[in-house]
C-alpha atoms as a PDB file:
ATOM      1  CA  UNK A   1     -46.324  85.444  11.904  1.00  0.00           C
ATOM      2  CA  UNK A   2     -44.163  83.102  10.838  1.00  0.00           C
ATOM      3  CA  UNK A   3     -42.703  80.354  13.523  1.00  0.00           C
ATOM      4  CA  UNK A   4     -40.237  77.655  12.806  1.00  0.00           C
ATOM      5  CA  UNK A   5     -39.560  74.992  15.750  1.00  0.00           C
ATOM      6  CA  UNK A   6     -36.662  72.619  15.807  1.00  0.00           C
ATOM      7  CA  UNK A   7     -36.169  69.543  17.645  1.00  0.00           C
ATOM      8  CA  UNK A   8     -35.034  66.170  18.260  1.00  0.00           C
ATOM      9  CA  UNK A   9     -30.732  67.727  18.928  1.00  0.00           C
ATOM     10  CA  UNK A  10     -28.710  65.887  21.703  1.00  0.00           C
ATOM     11  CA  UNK A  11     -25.181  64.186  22.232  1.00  0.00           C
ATOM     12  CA  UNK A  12     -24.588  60.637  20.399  1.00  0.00           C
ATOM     13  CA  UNK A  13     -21.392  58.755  20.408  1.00  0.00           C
ATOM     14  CA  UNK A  14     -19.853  58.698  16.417  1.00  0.00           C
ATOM     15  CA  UNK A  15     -21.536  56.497  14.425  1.00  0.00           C
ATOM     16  CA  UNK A  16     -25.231  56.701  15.574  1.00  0.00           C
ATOM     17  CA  UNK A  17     -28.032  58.929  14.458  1.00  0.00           C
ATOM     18  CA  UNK A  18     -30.084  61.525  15.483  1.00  0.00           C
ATOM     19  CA  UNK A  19     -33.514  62.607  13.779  1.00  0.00           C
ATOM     20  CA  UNK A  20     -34.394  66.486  13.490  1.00  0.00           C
ATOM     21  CA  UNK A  21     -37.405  67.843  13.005  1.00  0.00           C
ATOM     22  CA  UNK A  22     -38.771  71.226  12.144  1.00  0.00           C
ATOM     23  CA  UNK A  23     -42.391  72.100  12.273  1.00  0.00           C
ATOM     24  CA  UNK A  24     -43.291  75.219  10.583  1.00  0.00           C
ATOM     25  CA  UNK A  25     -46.451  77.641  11.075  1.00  0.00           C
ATOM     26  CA  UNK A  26     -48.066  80.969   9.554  1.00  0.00           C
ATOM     27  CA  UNK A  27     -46.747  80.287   6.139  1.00  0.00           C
ATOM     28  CA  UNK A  28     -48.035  78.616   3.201  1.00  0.00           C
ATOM     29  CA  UNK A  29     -45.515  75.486   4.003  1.00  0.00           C
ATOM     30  CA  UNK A  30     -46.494  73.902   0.248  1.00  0.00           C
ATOM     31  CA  UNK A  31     -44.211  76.986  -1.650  1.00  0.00           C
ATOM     32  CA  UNK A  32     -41.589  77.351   0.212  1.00  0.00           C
ATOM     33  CA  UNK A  33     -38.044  76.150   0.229  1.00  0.00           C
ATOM     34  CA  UNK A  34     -37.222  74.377   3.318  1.00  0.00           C
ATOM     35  CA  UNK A  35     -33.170  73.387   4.100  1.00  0.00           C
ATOM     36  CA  UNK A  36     -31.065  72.966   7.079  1.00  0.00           C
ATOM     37  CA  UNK A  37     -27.924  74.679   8.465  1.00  0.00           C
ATOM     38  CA  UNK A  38     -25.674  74.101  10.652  1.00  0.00           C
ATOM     39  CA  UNK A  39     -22.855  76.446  12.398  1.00  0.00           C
ATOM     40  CA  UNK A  40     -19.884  75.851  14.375  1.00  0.00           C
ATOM     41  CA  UNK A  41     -18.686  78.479  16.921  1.00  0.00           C
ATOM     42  CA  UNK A  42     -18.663  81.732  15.052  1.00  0.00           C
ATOM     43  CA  UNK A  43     -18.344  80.348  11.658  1.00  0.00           C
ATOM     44  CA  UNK A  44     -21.042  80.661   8.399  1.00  0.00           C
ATOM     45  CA  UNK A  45     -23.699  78.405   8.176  1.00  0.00           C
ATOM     46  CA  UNK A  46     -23.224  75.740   5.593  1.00  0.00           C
ATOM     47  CA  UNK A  47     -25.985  73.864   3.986  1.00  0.00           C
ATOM     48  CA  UNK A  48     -26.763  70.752   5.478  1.00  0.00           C
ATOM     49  CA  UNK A  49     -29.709  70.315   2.825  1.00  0.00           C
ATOM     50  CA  UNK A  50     -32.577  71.711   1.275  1.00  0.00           C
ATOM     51  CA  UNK A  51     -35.629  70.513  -0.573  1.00  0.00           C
ATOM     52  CA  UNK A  52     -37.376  72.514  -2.834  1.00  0.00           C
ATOM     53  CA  UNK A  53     -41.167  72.666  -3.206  1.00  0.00           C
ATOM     54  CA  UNK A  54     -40.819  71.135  -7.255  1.00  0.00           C
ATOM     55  CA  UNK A  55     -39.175  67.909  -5.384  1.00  0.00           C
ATOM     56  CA  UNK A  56     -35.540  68.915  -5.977  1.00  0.00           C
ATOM     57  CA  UNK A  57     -33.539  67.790  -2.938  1.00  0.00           C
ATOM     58  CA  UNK A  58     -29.714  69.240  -2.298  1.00  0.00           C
ATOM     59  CA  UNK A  59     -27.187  68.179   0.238  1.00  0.00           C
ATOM     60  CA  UNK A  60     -23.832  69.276   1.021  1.00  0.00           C
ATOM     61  CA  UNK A  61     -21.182  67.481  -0.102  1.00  0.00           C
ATOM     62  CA  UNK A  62     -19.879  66.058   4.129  1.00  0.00           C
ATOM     63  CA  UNK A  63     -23.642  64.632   4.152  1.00  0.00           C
ATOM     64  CA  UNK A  64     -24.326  63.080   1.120  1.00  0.00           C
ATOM     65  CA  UNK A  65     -25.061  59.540   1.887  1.00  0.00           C
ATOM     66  CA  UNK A  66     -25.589  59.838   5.427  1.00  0.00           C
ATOM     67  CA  UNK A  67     -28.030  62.599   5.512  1.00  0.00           C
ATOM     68  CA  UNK A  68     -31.805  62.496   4.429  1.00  0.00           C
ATOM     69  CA  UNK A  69     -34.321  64.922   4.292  1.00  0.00           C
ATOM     70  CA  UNK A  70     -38.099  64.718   3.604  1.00  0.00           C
ATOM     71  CA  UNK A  71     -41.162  67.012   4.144  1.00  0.00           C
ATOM     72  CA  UNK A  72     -44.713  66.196   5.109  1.00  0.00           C
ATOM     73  CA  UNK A  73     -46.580  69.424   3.547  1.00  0.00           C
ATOM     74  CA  UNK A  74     -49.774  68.185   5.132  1.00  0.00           C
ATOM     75  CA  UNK A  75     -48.654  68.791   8.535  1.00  0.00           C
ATOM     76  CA  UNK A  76     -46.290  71.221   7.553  1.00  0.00           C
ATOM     77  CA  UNK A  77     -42.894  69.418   8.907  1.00  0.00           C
ATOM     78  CA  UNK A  78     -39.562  69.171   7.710  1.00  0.00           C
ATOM     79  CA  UNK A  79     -37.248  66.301   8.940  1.00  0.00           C
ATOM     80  CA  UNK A  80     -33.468  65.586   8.906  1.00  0.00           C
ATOM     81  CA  UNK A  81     -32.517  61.957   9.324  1.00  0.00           C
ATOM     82  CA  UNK A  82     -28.834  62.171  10.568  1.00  0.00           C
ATOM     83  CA  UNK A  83     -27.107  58.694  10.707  1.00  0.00           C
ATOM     84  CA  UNK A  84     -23.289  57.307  10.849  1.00  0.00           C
ATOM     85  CA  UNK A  85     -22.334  60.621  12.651  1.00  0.00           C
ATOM     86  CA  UNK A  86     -19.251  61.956  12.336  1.00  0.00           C
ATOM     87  CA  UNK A  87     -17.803  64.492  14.875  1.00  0.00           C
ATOM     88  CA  UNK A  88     -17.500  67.140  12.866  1.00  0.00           C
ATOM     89  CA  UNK A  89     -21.102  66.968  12.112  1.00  0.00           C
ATOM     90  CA  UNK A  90     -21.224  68.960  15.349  1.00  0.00           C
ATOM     91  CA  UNK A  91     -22.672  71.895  15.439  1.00  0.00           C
ATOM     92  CA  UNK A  92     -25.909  74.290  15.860  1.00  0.00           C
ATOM     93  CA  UNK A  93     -28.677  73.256  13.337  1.00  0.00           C
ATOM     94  CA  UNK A  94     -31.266  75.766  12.358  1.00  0.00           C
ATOM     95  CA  UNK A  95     -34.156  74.978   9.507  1.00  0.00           C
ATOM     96  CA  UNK A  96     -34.728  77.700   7.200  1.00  0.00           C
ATOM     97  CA  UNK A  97     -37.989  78.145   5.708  1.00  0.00           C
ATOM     98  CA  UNK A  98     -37.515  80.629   2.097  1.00  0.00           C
ATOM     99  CA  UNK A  99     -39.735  82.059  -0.416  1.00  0.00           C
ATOM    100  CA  UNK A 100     -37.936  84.182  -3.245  1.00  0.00           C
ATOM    101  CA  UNK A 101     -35.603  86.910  -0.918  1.00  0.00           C
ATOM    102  CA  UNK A 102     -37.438  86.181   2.033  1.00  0.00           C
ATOM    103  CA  UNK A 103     -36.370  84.294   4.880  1.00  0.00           C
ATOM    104  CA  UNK A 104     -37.233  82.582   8.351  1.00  0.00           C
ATOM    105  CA  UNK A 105     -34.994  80.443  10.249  1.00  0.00           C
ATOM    106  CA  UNK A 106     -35.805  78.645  13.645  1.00  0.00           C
ATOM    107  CA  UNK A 107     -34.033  79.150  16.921  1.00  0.00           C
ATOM    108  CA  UNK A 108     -31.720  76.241  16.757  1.00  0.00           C
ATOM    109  CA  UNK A 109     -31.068  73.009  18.208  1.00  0.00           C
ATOM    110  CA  UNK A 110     -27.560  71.973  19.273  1.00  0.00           C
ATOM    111  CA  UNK A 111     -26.181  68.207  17.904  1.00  0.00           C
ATOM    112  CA  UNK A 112     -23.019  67.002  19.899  1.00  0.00           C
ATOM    113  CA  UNK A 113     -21.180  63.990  18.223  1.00  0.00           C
ATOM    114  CA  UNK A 114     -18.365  62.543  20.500  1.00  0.00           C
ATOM    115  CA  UNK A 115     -15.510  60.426  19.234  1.00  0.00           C
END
């Protein structure tokens, strides 16, 4: 069964950073495509980022300098590095975990940024 848990979401003030982690179990963690999301309110989840297993690393374009992601295969984690927070980086963020069609996401962990 495959289990994705988030953590490390909270309230900062604009400007700081906040560290997320995922930590992923019953899948082969090595093959699989691993991003972040994030949704606000009832809106679509937009890419936050996602790293390939080949290495390939995408962000969305509001991130892109701010944002870093990096995976430890070994101990099957995934980790989004968050800093100079803006306050419309707030939102829900869920990790996503993909193999071809197939997808898991986590439960979600909640990022506040105040102004």
């Amino acid at each position: 069964q495959v289990q994705l848990v988030e953590s490390g979401g909270g309230s900062v003030q604009a400007g700081g950073s906040l560290s997320l982690s995922c930590t992923a179990s019953g899948v082969e963690f090595n093959g699989f495509i691993m991003a972040w999301y994030r949704q606000v309110g009832g809106n679509e989840r937009e890419l936050v980022a996602r790293h390939a297993p080949n290495g390939n690393i995408e962000y969305g374009d509001s991130v892109i300098g701010r944002f870093t992601i990096s995976r430890n295969n070994a101990k099957a984690t995934f980790t989004l590095q968050m800093n100079h927070l803006k306050p419309e980086d707030t939102g829900v963020y869920y990790c996503l975990a993909q193999v071809r069609t197939a997808k898991f996401w986590g439960q979600g962990t909640q990022v506040t940024v105040s102004s």
